[in-house]
N, C-alpha and C. Protein backbone atom coordinates (compact mmCIF):
# COMPACT_ATOMS: atom_id res chain seq x y z
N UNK A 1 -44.08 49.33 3.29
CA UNK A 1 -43.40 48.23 3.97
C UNK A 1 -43.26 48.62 5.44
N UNK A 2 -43.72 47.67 6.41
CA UNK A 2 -43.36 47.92 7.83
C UNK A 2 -41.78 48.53 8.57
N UNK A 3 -41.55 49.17 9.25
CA UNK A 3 -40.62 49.59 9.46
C UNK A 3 -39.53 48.18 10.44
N UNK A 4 -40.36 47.54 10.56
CA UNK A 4 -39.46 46.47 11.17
C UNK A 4 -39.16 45.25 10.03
N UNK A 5 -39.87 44.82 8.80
CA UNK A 5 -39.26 44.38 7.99
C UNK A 5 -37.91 45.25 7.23
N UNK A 6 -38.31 46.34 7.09
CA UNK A 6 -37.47 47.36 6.46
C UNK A 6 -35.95 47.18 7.35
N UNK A 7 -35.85 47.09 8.76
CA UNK A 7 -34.81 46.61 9.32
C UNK A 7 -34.42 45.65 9.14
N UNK A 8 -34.86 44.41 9.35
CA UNK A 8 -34.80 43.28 8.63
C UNK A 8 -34.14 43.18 7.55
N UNK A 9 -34.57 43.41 6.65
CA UNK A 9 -33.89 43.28 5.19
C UNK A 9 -32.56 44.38 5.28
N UNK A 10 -32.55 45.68 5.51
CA UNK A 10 -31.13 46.29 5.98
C UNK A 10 -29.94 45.22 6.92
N UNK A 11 -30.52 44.88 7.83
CA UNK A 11 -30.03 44.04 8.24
C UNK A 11 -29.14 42.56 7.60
N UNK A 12 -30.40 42.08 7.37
CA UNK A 12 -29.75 40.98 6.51
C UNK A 12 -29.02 41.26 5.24
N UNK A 13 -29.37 42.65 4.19
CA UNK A 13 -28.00 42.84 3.43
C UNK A 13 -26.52 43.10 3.71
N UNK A 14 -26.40 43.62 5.11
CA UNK A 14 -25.42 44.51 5.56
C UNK A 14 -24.59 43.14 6.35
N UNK A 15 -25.29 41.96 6.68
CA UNK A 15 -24.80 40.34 7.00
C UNK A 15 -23.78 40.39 5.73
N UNK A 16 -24.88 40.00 4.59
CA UNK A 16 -24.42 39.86 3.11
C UNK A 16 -23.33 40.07 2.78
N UNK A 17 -23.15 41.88 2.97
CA UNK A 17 -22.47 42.49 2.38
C UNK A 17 -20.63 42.13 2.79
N UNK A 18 -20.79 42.10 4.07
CA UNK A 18 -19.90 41.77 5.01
C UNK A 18 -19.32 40.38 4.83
N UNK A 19 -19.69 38.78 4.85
CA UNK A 19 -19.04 37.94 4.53
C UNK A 19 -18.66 38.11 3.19
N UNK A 20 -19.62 38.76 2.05
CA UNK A 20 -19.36 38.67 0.69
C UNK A 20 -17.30 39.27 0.69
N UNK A 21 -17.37 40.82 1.60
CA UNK A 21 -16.02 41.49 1.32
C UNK A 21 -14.85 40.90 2.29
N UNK A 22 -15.49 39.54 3.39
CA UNK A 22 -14.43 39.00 4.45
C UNK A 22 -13.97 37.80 3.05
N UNK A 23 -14.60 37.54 2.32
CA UNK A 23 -13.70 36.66 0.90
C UNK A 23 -12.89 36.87 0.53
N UNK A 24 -13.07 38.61 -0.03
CA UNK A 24 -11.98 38.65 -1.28
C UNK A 24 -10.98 38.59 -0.41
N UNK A 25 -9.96 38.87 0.63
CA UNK A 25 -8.83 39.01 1.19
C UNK A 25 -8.16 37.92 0.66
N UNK A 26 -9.39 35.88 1.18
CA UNK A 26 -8.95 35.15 0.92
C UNK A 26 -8.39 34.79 -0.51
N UNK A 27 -9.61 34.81 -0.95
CA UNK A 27 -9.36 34.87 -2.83
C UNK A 27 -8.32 35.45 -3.36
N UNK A 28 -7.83 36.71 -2.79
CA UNK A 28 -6.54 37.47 -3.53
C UNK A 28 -5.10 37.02 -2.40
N UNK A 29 -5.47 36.39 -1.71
CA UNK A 29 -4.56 35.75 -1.04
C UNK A 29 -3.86 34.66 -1.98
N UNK A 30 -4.82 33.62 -2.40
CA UNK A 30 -4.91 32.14 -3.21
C UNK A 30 -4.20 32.49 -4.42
N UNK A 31 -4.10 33.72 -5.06
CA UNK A 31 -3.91 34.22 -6.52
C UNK A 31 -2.72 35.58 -6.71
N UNK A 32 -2.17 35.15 -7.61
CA UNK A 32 -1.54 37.23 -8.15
C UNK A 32 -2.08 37.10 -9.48
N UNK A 33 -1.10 37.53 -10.45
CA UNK A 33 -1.37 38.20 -11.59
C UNK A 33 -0.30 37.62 -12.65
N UNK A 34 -0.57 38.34 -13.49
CA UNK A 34 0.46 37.70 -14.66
C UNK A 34 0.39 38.52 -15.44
N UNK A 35 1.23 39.20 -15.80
CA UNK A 35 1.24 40.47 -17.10
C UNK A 35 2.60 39.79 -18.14
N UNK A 36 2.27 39.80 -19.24
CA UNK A 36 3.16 39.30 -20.37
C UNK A 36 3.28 40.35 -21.07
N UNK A 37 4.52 41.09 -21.56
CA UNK A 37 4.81 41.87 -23.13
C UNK A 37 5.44 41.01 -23.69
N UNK A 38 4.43 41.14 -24.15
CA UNK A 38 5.50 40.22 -25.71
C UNK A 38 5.46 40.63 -26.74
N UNK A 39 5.80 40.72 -28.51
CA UNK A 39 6.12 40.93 -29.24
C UNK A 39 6.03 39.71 -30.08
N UNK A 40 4.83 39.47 -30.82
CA UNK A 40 3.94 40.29 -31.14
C UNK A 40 3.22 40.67 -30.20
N UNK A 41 2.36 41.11 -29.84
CA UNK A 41 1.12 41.94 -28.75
C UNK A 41 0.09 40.94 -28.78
N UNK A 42 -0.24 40.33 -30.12
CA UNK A 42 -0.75 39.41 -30.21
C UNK A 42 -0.82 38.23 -30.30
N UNK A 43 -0.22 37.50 -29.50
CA UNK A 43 0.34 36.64 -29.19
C UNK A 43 -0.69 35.93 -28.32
N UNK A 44 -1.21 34.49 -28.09
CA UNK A 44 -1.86 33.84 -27.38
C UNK A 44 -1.01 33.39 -25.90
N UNK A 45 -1.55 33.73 -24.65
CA UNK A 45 -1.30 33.41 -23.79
C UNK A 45 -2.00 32.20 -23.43
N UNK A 46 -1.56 31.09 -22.91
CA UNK A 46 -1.65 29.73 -22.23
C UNK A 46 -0.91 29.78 -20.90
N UNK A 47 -1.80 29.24 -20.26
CA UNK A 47 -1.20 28.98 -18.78
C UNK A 47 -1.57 27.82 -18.19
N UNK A 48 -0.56 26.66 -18.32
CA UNK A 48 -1.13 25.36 -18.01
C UNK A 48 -2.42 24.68 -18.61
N UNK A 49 -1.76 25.51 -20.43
CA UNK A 49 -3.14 24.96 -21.73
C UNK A 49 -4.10 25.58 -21.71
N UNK A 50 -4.47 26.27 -20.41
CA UNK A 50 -5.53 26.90 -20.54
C UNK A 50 -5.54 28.80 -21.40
N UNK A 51 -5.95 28.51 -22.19
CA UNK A 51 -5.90 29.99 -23.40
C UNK A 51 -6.92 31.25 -22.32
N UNK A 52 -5.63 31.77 -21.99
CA UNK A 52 -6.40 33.21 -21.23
C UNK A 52 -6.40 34.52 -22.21
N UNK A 53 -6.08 34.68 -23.30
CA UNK A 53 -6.36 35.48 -24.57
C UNK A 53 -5.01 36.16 -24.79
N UNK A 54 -5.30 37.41 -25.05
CA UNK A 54 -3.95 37.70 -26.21
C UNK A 54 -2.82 38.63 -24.92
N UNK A 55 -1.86 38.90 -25.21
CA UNK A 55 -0.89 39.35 -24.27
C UNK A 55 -1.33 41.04 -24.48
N UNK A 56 -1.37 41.46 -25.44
CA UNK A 56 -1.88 43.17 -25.31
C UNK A 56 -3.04 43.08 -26.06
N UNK A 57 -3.68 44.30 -25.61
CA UNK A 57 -5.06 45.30 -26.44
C UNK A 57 -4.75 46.51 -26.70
N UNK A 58 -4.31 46.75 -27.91
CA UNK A 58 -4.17 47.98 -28.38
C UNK A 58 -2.72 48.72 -28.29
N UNK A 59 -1.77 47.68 -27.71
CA UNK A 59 -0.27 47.46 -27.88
C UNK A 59 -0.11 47.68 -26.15
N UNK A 60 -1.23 47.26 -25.55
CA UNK A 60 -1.25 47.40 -23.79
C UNK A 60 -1.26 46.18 -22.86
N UNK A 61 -0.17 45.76 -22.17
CA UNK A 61 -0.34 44.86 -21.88
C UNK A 61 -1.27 44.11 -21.34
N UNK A 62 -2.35 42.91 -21.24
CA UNK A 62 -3.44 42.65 -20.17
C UNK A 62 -2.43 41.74 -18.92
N UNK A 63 -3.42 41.83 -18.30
CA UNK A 63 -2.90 41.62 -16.75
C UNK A 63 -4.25 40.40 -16.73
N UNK A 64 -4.00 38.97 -15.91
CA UNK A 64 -4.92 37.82 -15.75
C UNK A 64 -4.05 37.60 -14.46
N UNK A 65 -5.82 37.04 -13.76
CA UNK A 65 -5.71 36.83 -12.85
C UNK A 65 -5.04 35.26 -12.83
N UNK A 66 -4.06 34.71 -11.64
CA UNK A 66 -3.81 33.17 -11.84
C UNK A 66 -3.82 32.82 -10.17
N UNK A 67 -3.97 31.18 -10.20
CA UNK A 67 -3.77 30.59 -8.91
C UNK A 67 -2.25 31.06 -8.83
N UNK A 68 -1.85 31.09 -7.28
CA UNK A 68 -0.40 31.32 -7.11
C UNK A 68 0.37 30.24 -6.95
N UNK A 69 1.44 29.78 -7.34
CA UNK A 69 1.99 28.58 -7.51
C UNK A 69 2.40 28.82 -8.87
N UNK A 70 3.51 27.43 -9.43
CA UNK A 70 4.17 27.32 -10.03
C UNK A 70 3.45 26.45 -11.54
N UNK A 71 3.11 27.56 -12.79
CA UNK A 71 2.44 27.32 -14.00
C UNK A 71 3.56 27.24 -15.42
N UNK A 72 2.64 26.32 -16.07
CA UNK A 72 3.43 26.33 -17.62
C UNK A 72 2.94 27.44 -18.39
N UNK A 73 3.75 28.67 -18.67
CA UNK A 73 3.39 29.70 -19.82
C UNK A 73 3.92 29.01 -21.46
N UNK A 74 3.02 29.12 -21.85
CA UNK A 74 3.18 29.39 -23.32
C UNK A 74 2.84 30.40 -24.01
N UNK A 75 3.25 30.86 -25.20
CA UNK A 75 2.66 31.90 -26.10
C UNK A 75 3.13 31.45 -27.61
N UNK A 76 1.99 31.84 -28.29
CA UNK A 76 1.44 31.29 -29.33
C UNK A 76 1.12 32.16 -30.52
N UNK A 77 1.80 32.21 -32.00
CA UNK A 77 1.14 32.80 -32.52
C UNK A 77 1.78 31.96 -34.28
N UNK A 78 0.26 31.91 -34.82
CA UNK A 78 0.50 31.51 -35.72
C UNK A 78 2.19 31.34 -36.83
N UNK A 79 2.45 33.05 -36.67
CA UNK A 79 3.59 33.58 -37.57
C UNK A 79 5.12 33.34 -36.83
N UNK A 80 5.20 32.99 -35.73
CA UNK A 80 6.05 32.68 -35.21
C UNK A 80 6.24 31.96 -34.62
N UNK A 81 7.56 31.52 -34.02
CA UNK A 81 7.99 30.12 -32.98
C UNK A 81 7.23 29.72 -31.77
N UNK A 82 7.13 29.08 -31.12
CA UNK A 82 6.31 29.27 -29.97
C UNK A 82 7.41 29.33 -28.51
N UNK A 83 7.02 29.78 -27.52
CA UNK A 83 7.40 29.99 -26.21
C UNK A 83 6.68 29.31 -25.10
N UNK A 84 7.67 28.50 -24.41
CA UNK A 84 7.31 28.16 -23.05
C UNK A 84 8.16 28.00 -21.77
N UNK A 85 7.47 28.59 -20.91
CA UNK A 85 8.38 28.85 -19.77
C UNK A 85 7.83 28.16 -18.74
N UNK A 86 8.36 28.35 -17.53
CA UNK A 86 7.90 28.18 -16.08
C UNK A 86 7.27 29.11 -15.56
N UNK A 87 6.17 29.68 -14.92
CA UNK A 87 6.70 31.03 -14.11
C UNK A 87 5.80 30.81 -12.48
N UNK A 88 6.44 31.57 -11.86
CA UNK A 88 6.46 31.55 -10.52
C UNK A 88 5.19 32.62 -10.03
N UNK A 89 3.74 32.34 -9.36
CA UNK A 89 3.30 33.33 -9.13
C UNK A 89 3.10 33.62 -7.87
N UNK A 90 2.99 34.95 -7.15
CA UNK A 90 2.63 34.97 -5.85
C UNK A 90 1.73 35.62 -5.44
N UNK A 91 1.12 35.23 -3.97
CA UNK A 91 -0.16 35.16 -4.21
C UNK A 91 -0.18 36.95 -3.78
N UNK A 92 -1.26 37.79 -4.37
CA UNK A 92 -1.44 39.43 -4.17
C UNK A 92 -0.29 40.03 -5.09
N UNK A 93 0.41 39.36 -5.77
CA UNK A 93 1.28 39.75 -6.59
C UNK A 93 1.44 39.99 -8.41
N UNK A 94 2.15 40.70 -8.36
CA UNK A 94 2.19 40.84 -10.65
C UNK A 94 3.79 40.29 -10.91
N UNK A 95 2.80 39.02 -11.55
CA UNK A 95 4.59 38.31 -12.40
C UNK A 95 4.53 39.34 -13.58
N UNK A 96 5.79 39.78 -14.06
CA UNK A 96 5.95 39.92 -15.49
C UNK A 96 6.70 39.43 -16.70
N UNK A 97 6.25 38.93 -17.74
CA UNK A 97 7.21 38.17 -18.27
C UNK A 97 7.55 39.20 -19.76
N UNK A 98 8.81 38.98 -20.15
CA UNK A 98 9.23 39.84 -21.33
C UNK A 98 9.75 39.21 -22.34
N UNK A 99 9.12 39.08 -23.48
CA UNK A 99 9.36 38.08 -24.37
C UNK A 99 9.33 38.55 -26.02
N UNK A 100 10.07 38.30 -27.05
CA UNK A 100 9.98 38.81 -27.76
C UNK A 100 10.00 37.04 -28.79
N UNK A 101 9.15 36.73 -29.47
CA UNK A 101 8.75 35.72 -30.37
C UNK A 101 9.55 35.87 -31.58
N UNK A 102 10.13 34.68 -32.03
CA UNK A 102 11.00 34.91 -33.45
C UNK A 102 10.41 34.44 -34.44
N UNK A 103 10.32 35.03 -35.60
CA UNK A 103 9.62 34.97 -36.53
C UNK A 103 10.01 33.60 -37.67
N UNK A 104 8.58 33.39 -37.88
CA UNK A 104 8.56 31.87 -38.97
C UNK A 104 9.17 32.05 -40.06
N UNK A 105 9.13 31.41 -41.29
CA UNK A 105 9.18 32.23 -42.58
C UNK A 105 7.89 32.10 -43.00
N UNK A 106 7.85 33.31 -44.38
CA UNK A 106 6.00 33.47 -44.80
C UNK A 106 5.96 32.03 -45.82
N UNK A 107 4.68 32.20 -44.91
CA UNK A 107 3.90 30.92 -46.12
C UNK A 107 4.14 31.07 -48.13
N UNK A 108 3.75 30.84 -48.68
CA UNK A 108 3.53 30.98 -49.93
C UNK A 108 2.21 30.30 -50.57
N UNK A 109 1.72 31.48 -51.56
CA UNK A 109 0.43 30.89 -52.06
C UNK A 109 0.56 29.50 -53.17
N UNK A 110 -0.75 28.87 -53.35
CA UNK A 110 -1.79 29.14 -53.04
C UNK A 110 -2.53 29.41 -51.99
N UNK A 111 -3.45 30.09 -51.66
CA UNK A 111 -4.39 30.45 -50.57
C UNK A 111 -5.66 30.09 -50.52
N UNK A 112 -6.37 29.34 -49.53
CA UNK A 112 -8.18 30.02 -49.60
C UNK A 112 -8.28 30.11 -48.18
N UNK A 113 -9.59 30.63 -47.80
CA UNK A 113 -9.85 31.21 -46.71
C UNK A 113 -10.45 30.83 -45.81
N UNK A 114 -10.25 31.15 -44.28
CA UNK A 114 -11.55 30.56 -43.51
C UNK A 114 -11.53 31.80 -42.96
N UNK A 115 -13.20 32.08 -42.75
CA UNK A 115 -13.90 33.25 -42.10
C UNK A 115 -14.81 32.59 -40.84
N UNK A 116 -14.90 34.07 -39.85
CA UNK A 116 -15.35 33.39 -38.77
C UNK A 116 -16.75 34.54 -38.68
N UNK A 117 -17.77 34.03 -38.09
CA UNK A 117 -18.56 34.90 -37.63
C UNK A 117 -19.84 34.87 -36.69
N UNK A 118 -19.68 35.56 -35.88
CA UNK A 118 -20.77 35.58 -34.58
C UNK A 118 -19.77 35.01 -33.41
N UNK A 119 -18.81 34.77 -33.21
CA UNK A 119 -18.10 33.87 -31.95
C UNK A 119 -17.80 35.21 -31.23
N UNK A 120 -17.64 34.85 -29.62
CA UNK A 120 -17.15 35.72 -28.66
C UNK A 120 -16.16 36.35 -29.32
N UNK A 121 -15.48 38.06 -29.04
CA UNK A 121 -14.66 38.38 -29.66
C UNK A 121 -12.96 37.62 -29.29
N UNK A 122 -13.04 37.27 -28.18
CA UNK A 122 -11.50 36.49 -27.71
C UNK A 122 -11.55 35.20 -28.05
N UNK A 123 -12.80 34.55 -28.27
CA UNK A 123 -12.52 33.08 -28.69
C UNK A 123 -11.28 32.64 -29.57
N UNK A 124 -10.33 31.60 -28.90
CA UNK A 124 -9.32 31.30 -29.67
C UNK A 124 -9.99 30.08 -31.06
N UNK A 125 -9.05 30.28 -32.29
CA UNK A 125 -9.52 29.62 -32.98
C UNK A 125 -8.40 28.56 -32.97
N UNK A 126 -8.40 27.52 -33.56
CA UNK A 126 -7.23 26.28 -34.02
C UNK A 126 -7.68 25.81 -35.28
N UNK A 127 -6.56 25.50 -35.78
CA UNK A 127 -6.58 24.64 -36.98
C UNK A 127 -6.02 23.54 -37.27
N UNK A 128 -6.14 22.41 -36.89
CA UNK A 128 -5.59 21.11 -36.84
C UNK A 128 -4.59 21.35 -35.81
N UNK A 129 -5.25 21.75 -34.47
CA UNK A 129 -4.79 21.58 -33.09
C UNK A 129 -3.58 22.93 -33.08
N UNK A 130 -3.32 23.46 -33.87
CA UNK A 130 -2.60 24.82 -34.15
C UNK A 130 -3.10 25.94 -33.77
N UNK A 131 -3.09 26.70 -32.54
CA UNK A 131 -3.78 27.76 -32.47
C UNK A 131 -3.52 28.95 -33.75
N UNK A 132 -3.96 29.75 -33.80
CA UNK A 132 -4.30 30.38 -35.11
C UNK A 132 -4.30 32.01 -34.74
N UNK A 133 -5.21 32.07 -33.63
CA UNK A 133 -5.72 33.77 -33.52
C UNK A 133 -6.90 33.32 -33.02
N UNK A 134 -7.25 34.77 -32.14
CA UNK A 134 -8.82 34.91 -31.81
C UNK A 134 -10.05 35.42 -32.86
N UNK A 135 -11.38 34.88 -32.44
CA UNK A 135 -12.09 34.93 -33.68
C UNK A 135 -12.24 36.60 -34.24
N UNK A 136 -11.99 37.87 -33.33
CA UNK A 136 -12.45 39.16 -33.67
C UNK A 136 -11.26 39.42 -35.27
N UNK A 137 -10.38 38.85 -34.97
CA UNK A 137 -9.19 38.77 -36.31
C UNK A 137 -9.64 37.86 -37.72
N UNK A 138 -10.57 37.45 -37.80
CA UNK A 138 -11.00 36.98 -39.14
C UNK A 138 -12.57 37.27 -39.41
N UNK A 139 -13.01 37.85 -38.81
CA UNK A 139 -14.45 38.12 -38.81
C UNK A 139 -14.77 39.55 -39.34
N UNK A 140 -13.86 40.43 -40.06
CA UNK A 140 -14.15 41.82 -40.39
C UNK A 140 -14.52 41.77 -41.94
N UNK A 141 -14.75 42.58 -42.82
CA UNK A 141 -14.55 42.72 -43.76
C UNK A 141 -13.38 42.34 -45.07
N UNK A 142 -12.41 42.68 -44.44
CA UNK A 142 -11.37 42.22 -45.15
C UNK A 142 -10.56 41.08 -44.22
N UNK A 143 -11.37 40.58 -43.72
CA UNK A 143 -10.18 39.72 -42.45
C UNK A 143 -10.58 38.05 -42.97
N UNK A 144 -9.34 37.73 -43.08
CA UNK A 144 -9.29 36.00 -43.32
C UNK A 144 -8.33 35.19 -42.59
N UNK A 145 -8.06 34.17 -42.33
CA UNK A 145 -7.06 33.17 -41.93
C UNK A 145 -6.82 32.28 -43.88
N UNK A 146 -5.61 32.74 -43.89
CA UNK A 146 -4.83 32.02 -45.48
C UNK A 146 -4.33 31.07 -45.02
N UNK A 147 -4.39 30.21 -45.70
CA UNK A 147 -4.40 28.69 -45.47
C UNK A 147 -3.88 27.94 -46.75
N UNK A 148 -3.46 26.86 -46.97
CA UNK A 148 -2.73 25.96 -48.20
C UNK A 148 -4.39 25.41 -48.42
N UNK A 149 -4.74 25.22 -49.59
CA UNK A 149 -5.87 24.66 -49.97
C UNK A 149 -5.74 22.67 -49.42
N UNK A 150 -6.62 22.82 -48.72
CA UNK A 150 -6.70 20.73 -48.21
C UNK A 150 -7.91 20.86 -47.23
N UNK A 151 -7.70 19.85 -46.44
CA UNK A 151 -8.89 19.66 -45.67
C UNK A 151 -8.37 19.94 -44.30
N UNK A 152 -8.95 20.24 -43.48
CA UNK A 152 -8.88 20.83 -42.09
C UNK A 152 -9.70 20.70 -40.95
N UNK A 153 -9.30 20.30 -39.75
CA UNK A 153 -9.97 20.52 -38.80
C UNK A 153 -10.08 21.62 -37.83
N UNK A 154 -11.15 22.09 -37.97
CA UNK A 154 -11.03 23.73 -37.08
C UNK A 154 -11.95 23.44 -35.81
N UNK A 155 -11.56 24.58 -34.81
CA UNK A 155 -12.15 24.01 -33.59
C UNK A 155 -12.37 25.66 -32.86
N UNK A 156 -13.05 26.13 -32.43
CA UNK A 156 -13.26 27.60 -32.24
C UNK A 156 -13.86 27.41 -30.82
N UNK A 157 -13.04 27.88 -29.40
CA UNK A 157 -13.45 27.69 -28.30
C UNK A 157 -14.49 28.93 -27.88
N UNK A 158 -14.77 28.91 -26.52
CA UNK A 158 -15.35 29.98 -25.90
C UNK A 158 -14.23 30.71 -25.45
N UNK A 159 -14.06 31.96 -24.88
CA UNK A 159 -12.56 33.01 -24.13
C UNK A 159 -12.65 31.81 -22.81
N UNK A 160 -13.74 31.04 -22.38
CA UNK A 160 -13.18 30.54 -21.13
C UNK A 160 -12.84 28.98 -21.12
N UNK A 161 -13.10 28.39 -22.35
CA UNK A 161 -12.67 27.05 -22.68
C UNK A 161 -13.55 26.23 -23.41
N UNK A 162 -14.56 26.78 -23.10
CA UNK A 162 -15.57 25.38 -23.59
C UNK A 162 -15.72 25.42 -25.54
N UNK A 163 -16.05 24.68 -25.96
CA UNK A 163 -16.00 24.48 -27.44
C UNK A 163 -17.55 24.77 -27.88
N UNK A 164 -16.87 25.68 -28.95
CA UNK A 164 -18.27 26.58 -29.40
C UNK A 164 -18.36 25.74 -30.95
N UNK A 165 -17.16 24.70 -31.26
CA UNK A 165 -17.31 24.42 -33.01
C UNK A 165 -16.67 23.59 -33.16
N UNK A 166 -16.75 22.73 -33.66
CA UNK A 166 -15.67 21.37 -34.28
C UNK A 166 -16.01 21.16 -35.44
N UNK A 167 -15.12 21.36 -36.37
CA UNK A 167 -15.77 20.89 -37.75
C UNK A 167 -14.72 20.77 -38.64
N UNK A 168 -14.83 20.03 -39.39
CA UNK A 168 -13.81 19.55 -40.61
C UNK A 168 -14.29 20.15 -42.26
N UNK A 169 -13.11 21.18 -42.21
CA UNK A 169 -13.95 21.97 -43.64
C UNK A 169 -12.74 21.50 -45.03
N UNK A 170 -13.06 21.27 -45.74
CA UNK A 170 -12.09 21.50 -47.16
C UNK A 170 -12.03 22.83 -47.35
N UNK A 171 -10.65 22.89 -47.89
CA UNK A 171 -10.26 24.52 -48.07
C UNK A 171 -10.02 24.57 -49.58
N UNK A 172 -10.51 25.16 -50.95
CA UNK A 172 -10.01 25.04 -52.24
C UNK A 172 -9.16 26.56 -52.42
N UNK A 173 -8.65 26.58 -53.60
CA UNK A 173 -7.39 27.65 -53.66
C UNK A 173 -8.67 29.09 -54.01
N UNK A 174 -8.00 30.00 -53.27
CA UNK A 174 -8.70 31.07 -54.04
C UNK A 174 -10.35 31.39 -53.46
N UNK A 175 -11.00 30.45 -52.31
CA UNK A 175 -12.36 30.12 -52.05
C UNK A 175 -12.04 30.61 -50.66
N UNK A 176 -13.41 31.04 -50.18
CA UNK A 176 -13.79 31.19 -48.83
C UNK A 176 -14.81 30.90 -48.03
N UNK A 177 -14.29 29.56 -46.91
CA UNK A 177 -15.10 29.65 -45.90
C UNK A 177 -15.73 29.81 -44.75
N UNK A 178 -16.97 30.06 -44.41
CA UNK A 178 -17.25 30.99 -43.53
C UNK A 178 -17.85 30.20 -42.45
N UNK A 179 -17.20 30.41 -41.34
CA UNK A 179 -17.82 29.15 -40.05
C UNK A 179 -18.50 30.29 -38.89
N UNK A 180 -19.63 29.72 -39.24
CA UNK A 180 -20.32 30.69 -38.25
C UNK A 180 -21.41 30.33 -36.75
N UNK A 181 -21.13 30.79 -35.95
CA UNK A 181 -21.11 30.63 -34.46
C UNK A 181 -23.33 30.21 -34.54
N UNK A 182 -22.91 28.61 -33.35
CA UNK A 182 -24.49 28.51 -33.41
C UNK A 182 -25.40 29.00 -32.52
């Protein structure tokens, strides 16, 4: 390669490189953070409906990025009550919220099952508009979502929103079905 294209192209990456890093200032200007403990760990975070995944990994809190300004938190989990707050974010900043979820009472059998398999591992699932859990929690070996035997509408998103499944399954007692990613 000529030594004056070779400048050239140095050149023009080092342009690149430069507006690419005069952004982020703005970008992390526009935004902070949001860290939730909550209890359960697994608990679905919503922020103005939008499902940003579970509040911990591995009993650790995650940290999501948000616009700064004033959002609806919810948290969500099948086995317990649900939570919703206000919260305040600022922009280059970490909200933290501390929350501890009160518990439902347990279902009672009969049971049958829905299994999930091939979906992103954070994809949230729902069950007749009920969030439920993400799909990596029913997709193992021994892993199911127990359910009252009837008919159901399940709906299994992408981790960033878009809908990976809509489908209406009958559930019988004691049976398992398996909805698997197309």
């Amino acid at each position: 390669m000529p030594k004056k294209s070779l400048v050239l192209l140095y050149y023009t990456a080092a342009i690149t490189l430069f507006f690419a890093l005069s952004q982020l200032p703005a970008q992390q200007a526009s935004s902070g953070f949001l860290k939730v403990k909550a209890r359960p760990g697994r608990a679905a975070v919503f922020v103005d409906g939008k499902y940003l995944g579970p509040a911990a990994n591995f009993r650790m809190a995650r940290k999501y990025n948000v616009a700064a300004g004033e959002h609806e938190l919810a948290l969500r989990d099948p086995r317990f009550e649900g939570f919703k707050t206000t919260v305040k974010i600022e922009a280059g900043k970490t909200t933290t919220i501390h929350e501890a979820l009160t518990p439902r009472p347990q279902a009672t059998p009969p049971f049958g099952k829905i299994k999930l398999k091939g979906f992103p591992k954070y994809s949230p699932l729902f069950v007749d508009g009920g969030y439920m859990g993400h799909a990596d929690e029913f997709d193992g070996p021994n892993q199911a979502l127990l359910v009252s035997p009837r008919d159901y509408t399940v709906k299994v998103f992408s981790p960033d929103g878009n809908l990976l499944l809509e489908q209406k399954v009958a559930i019988h007692q004691d049976k398992e079905v398996v909805l698997k990613a197309k």
